[in-house]
PDB file of N, CA and C in Angstrom:
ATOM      1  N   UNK A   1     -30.117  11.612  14.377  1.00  0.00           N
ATOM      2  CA  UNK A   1     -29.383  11.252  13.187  1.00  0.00           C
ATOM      3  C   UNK A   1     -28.809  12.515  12.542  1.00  0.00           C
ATOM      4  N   UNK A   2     -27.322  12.402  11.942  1.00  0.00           N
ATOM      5  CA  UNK A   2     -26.843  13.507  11.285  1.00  0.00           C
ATOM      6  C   UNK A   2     -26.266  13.053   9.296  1.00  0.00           C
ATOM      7  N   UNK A   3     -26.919  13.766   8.770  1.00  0.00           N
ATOM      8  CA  UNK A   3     -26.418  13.745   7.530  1.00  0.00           C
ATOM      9  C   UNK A   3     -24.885  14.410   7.044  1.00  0.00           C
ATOM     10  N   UNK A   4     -24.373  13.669   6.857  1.00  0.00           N
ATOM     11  CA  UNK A   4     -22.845  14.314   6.429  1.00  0.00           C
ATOM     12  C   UNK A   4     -23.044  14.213   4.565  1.00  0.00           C
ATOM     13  N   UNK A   5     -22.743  15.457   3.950  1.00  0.00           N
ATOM     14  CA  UNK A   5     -22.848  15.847   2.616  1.00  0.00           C
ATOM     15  C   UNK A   5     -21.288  16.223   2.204  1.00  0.00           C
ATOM     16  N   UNK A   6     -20.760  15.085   1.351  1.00  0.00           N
ATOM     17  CA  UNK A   6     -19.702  16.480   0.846  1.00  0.00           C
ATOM     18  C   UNK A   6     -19.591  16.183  -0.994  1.00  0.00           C
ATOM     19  N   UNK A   7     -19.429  16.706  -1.577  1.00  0.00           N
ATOM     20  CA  UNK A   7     -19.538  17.080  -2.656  1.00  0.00           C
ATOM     21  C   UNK A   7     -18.302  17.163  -3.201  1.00  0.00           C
ATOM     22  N   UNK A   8     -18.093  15.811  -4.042  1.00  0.00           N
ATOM     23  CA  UNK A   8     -16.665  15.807  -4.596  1.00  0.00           C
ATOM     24  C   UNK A   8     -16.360  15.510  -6.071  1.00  0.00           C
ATOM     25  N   UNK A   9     -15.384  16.494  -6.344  1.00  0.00           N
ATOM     26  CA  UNK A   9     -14.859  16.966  -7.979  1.00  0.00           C
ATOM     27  C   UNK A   9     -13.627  15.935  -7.659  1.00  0.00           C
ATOM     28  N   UNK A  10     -13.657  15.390  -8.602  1.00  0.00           N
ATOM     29  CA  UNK A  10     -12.651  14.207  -9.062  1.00  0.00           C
ATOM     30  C   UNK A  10     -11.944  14.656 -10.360  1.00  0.00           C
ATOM     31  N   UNK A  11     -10.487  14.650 -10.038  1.00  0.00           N
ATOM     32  CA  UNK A  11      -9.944  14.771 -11.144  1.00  0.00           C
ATOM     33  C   UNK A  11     -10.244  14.128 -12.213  1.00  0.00           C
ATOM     34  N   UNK A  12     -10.304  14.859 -13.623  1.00  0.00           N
ATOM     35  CA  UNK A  12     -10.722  14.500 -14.598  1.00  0.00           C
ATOM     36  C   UNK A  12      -9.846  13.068 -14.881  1.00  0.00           C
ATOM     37  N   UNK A  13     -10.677  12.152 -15.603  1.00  0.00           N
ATOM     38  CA  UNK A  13      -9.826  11.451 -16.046  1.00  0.00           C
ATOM     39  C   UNK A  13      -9.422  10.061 -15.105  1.00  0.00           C
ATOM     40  N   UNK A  14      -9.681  10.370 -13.528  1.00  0.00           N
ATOM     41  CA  UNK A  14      -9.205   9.742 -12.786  1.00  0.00           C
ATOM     42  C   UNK A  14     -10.775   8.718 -12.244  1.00  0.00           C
ATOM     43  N   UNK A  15     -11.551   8.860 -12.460  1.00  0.00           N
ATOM     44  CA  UNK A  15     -12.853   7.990 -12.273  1.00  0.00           C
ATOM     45  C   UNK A  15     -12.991   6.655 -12.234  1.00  0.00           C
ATOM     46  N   UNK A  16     -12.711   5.875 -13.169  1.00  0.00           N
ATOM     47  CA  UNK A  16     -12.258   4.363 -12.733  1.00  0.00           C
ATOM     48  C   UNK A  16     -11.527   4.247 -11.702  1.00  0.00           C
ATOM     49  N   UNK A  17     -10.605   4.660 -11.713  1.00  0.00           N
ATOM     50  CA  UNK A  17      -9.693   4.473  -9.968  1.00  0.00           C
ATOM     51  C   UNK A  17     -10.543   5.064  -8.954  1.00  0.00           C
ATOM     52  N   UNK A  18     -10.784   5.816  -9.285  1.00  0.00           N
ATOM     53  CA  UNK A  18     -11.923   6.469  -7.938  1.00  0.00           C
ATOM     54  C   UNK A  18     -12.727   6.106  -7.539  1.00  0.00           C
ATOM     55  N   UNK A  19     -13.601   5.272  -8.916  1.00  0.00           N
ATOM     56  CA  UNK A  19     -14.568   4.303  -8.249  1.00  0.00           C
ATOM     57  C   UNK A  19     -14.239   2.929  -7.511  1.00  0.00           C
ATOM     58  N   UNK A  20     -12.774   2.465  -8.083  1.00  0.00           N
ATOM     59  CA  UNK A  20     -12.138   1.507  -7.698  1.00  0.00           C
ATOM     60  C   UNK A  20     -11.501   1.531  -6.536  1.00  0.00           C
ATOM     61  N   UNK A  21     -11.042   2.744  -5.935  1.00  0.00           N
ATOM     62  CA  UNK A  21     -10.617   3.116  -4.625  1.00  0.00           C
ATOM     63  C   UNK A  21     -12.094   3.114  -3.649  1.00  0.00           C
ATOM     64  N   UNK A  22     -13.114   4.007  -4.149  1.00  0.00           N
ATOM     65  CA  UNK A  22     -14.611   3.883  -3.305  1.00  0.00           C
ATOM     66  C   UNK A  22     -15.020   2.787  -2.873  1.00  0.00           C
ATOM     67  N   UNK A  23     -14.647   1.497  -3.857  1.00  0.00           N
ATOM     68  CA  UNK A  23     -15.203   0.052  -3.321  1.00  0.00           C
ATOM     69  C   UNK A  23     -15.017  -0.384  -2.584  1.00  0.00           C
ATOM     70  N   UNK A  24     -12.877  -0.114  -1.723  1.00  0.00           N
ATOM     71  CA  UNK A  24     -12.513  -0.828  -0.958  1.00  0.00           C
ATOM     72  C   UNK A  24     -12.486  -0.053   0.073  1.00  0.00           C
ATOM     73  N   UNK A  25     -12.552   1.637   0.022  1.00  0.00           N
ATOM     74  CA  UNK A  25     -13.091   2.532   1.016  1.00  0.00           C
ATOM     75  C   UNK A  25     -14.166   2.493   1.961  1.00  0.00           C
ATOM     76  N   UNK A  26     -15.026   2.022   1.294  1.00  0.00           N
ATOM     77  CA  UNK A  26     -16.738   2.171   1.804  1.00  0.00           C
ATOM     78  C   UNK A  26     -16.810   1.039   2.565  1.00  0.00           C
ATOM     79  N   UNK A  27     -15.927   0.005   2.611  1.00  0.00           N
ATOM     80  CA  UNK A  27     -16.059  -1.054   3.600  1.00  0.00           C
ATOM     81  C   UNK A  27     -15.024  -0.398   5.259  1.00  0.00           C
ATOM     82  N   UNK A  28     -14.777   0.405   4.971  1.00  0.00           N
ATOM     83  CA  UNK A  28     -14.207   0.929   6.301  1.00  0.00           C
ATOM     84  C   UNK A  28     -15.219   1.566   7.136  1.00  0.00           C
ATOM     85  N   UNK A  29     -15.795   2.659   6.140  1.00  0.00           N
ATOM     86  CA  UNK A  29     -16.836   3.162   6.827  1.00  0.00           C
ATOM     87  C   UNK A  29     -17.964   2.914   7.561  1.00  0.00           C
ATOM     88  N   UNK A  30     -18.457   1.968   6.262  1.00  0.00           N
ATOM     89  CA  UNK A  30     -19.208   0.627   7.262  1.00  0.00           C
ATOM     90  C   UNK A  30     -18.796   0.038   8.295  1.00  0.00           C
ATOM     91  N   UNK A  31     -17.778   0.104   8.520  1.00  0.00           N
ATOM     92  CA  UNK A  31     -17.574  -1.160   9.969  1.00  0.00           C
ATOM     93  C   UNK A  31     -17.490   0.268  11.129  1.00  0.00           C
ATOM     94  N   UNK A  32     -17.929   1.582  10.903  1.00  0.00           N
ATOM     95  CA  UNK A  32     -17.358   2.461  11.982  1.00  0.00           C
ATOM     96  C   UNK A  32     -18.699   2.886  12.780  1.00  0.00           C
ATOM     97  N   UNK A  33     -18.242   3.104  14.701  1.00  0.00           N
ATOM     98  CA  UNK A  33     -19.576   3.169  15.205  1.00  0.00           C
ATOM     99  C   UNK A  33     -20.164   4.086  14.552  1.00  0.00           C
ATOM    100  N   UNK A  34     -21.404   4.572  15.025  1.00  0.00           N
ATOM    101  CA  UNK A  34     -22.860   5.159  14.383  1.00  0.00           C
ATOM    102  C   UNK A  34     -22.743   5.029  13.294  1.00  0.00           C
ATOM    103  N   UNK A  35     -22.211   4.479  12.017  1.00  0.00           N
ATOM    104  CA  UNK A  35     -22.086   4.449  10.927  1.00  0.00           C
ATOM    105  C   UNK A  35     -24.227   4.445  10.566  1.00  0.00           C
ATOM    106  N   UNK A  36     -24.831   4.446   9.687  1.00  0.00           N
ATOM    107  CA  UNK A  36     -26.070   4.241   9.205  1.00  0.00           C
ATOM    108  C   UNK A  36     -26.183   3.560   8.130  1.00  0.00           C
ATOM    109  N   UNK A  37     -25.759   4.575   7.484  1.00  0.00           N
ATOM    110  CA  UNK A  37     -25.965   4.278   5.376  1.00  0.00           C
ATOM    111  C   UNK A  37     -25.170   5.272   4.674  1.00  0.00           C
ATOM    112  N   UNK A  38     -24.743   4.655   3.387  1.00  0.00           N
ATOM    113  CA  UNK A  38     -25.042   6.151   2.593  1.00  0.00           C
ATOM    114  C   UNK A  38     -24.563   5.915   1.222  1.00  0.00           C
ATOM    115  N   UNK A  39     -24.560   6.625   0.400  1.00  0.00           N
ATOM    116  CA  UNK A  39     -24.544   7.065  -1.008  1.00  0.00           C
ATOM    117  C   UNK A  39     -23.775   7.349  -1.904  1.00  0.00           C
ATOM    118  N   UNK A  40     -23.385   6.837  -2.876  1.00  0.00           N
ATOM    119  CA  UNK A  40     -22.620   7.447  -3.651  1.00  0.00           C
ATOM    120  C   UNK A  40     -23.342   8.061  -5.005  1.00  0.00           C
ATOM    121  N   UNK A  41     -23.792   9.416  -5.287  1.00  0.00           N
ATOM    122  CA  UNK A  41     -23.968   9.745  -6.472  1.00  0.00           C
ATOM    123  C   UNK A  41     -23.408  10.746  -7.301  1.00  0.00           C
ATOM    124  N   UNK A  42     -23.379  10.606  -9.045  1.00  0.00           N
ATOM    125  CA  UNK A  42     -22.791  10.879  -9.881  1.00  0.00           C
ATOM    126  C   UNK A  42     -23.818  12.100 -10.156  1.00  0.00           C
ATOM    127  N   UNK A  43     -23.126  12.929 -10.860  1.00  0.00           N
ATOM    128  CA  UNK A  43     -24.365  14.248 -11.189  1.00  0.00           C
ATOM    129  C   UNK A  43     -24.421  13.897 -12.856  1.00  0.00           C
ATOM    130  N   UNK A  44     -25.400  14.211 -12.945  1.00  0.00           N
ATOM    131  CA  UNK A  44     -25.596  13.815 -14.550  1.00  0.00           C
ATOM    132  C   UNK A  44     -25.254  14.881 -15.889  1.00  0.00           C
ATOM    133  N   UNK A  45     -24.723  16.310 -15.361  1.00  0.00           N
ATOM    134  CA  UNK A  45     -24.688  17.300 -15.565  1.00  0.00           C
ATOM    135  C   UNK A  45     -23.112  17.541 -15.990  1.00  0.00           C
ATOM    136  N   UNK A  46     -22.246  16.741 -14.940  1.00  0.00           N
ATOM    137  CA  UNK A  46     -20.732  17.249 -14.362  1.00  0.00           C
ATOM    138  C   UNK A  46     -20.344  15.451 -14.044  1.00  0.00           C
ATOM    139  N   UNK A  47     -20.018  15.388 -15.346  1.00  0.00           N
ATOM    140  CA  UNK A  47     -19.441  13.830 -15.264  1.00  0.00           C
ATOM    141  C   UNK A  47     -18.120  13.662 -14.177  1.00  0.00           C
ATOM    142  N   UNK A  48     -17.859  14.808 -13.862  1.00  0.00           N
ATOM    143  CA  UNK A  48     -16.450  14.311 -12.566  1.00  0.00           C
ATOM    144  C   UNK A  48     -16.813  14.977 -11.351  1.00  0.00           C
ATOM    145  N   UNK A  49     -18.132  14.876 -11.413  1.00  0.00           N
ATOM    146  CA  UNK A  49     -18.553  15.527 -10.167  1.00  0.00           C
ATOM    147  C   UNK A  49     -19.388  14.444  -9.333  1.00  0.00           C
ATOM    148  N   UNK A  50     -19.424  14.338  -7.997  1.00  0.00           N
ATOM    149  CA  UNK A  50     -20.238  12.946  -7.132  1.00  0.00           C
ATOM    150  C   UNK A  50     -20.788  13.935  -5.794  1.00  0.00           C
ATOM    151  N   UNK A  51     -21.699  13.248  -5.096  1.00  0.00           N
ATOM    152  CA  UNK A  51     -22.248  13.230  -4.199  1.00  0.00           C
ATOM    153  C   UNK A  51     -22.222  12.635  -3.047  1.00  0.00           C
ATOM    154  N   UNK A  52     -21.172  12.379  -1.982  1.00  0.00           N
ATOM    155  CA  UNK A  52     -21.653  11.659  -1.165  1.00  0.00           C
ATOM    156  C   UNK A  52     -22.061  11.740   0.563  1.00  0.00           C
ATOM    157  N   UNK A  53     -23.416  10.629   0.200  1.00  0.00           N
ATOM    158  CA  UNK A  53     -23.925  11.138   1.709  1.00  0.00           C
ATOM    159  C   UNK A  53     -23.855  10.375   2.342  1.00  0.00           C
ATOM    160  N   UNK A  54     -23.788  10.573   3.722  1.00  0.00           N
ATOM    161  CA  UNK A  54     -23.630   9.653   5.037  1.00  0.00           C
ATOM    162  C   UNK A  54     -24.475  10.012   5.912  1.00  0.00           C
ATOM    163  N   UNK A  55     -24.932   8.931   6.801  1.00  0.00           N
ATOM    164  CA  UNK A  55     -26.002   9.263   7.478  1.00  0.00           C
ATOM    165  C   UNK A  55     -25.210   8.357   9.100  1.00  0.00           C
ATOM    166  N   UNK A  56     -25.135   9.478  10.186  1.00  0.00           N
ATOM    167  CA  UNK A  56     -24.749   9.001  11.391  1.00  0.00           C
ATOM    168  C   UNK A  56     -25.531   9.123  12.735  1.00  0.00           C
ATOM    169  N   UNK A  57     -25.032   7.882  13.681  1.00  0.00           N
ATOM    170  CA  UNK A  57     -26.037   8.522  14.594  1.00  0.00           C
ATOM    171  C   UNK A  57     -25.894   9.983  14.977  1.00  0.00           C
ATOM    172  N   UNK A  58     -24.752  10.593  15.189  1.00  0.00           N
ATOM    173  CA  UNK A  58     -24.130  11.348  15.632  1.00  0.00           C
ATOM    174  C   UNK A  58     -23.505  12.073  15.263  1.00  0.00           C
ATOM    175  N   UNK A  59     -23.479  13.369  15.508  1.00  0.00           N
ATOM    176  CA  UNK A  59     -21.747  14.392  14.783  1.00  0.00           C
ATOM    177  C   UNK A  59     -20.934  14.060  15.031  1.00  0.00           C
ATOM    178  N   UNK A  60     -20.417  13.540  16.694  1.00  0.00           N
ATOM    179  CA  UNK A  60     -19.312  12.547  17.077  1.00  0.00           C
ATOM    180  C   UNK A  60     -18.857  11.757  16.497  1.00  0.00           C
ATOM    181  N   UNK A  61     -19.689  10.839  16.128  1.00  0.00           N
ATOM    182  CA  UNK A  61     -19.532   9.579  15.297  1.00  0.00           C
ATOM    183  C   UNK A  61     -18.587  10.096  14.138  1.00  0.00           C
ATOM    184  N   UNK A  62     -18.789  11.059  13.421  1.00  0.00           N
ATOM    185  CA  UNK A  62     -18.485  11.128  12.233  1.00  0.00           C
ATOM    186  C   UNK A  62     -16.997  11.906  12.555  1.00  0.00           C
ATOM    187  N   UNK A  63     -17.259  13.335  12.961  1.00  0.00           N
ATOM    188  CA  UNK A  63     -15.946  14.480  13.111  1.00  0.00           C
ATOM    189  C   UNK A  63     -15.089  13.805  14.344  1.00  0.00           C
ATOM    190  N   UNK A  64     -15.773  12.929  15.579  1.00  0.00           N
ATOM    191  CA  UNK A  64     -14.319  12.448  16.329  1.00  0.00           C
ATOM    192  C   UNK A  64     -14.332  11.076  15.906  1.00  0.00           C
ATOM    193  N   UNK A  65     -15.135  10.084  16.444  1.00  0.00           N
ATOM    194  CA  UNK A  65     -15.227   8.520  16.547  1.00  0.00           C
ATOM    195  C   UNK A  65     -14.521   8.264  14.391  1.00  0.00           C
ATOM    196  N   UNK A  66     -14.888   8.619  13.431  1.00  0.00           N
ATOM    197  CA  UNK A  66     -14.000   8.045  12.428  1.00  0.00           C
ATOM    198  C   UNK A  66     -13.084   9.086  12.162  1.00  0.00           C
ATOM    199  N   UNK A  67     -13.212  10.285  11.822  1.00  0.00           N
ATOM    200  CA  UNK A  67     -12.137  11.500  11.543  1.00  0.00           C
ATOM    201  C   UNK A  67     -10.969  11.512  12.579  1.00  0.00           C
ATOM    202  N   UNK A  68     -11.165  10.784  13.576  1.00  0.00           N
ATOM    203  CA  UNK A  68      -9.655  10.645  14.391  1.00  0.00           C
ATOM    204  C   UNK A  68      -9.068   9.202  14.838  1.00  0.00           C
ATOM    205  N   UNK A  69     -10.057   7.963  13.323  1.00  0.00           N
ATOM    206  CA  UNK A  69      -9.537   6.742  14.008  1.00  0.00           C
ATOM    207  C   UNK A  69      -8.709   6.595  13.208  1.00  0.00           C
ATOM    208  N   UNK A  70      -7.521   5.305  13.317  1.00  0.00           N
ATOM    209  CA  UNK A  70      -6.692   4.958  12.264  1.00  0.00           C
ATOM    210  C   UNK A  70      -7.144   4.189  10.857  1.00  0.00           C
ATOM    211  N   UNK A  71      -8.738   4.078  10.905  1.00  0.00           N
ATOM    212  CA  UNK A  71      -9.408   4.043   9.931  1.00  0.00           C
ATOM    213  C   UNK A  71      -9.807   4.613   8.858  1.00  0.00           C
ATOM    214  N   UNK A  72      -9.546   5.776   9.533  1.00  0.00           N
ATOM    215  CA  UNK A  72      -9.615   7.229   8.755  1.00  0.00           C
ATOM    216  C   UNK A  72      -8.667   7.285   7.904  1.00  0.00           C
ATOM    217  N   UNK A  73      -6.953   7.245   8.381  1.00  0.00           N
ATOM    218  CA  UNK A  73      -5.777   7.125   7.420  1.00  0.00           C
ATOM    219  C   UNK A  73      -6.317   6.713   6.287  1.00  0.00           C
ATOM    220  N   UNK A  74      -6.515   5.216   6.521  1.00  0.00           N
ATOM    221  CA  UNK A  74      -6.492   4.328   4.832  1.00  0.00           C
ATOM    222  C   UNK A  74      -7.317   5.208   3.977  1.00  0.00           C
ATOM    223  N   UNK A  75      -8.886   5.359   4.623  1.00  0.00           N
ATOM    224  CA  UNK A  75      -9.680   5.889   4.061  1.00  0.00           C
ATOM    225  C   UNK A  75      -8.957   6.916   3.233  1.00  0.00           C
ATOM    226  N   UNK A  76      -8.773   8.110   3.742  1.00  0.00           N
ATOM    227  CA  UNK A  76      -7.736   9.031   3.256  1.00  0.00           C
ATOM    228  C   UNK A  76      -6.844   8.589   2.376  1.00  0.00           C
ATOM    229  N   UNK A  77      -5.588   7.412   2.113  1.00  0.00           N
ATOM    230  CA  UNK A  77      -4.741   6.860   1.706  1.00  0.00           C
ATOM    231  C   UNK A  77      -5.613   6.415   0.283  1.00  0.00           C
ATOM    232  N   UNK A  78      -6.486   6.634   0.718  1.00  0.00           N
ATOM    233  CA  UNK A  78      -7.516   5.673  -0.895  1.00  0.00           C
ATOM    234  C   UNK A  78      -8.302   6.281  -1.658  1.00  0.00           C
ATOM    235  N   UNK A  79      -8.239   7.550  -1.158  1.00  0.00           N
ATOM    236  CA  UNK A  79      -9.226   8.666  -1.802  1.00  0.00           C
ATOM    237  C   UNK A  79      -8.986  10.194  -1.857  1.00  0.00           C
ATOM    238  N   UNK A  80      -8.086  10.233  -1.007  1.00  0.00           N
ATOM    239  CA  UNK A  80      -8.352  11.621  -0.904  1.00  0.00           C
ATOM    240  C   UNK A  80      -6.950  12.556  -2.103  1.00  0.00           C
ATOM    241  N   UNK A  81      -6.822  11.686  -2.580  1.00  0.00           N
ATOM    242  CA  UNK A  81      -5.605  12.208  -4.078  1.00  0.00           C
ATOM    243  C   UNK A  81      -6.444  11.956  -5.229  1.00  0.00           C
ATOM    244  N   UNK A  82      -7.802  11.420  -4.899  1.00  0.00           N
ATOM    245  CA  UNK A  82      -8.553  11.706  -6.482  1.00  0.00           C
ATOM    246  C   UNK A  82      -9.587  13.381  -6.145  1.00  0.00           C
ATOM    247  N   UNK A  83      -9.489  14.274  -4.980  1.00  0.00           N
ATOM    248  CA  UNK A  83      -9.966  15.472  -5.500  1.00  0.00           C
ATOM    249  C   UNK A  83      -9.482  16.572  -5.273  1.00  0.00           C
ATOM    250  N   UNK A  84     -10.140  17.383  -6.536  1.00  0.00           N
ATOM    251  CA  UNK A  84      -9.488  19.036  -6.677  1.00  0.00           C
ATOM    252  C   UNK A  84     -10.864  19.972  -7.154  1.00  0.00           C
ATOM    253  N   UNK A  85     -11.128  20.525  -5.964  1.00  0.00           N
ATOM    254  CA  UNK A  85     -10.703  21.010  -5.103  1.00  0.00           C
ATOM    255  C   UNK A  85     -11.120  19.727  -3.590  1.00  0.00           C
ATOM    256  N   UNK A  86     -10.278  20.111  -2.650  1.00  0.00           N
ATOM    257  CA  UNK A  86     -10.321  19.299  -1.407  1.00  0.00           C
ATOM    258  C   UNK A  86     -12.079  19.441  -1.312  1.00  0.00           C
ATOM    259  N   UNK A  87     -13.082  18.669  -1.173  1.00  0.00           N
ATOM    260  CA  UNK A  87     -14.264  18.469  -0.802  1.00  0.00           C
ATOM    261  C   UNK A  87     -14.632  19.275   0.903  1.00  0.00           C
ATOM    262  N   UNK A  88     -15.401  20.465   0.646  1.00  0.00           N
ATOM    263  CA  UNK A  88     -16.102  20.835   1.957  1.00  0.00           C
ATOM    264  C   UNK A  88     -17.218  19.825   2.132  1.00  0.00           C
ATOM    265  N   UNK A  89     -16.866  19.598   3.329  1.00  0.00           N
ATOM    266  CA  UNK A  89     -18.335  18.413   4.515  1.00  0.00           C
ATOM    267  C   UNK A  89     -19.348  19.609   5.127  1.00  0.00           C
ATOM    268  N   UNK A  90     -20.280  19.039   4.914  1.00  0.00           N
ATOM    269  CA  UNK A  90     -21.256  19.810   6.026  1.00  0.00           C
ATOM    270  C   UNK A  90     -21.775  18.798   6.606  1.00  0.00           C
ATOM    271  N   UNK A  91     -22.720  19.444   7.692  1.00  0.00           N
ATOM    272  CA  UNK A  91     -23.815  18.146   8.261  1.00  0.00           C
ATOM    273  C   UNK A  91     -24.767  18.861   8.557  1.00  0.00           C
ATOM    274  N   UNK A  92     -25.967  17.841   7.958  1.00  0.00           N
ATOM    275  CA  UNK A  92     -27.685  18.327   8.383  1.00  0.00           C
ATOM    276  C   UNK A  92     -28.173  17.495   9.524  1.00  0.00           C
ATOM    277  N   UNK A  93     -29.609  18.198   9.955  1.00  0.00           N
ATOM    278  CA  UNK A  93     -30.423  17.309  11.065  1.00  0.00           C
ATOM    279  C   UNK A  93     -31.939  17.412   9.958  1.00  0.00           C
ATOM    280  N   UNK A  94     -32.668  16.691  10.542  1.00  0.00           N
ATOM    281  CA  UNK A  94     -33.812  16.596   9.975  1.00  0.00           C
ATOM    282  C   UNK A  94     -34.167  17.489  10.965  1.00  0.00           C
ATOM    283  N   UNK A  95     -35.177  18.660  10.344  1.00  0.00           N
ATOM    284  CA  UNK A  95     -35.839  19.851  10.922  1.00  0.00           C
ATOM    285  C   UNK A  95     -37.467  19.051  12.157  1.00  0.00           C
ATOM    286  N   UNK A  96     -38.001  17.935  11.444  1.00  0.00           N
ATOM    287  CA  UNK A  96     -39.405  18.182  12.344  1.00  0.00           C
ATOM    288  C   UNK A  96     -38.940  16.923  13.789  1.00  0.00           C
ATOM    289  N   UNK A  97     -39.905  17.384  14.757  1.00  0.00           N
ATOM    290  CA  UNK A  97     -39.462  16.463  15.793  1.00  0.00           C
ATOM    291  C   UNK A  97     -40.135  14.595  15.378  1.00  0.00           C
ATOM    292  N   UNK A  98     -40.542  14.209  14.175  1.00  0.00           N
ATOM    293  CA  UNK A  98     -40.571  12.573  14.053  1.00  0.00           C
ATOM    294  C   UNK A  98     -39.360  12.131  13.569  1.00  0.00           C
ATOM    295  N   UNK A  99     -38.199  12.824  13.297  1.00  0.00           N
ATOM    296  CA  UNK A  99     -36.795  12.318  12.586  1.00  0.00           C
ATOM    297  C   UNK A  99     -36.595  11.202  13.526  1.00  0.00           C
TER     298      UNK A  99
END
């Protein structure tokens, strides 16, 4: 399993739409292979600031199988004009061998 983290600043101001764009977003993601689970959180600190995590089978899954499907577009088309700065992705593994 791979954790995908990226950490996104939402233009001020723009949050209702963003959450309103996330609703019809997150059903894409879901339907994509290794898809798992994942998260949307708000920081309590940095009201235009969010969290979100994804959990895949795979790095594939995530950087080729959705980042190069035409699923990806919309996704993009629905979200990716609510942040500044553009959101860096990383991805974790769980460190012990019971992951």
């Amino acid at each position: 399993m791979v954790t995908e983290i990226a950490i996104l600043n939402i233009i001020p101001g723009t949050e209702p739409a963003f959450l309103a764009s996330f609703e019809k977003a997150k059903s894409i993601i879901c339907s994509m292979k290794g898809y798992l689970q994942h998260e949307l959180l708000k920081s309590v600190a940095e009201t235009d600031k969010y969290i979100l995590i994804v959990r895949w089978q795979t790095l594939e899954d995530h950087t080729e199988g959705f980042r190069k499907s035409t699923a990806y577009q919309e996704w993009k088309q629905l979200l990716h004009h609510f942040y500044n700065p553009f959101p860096v992705v990383e991805h974790y593994q769980r460190t012990d061998k019971a992951a």
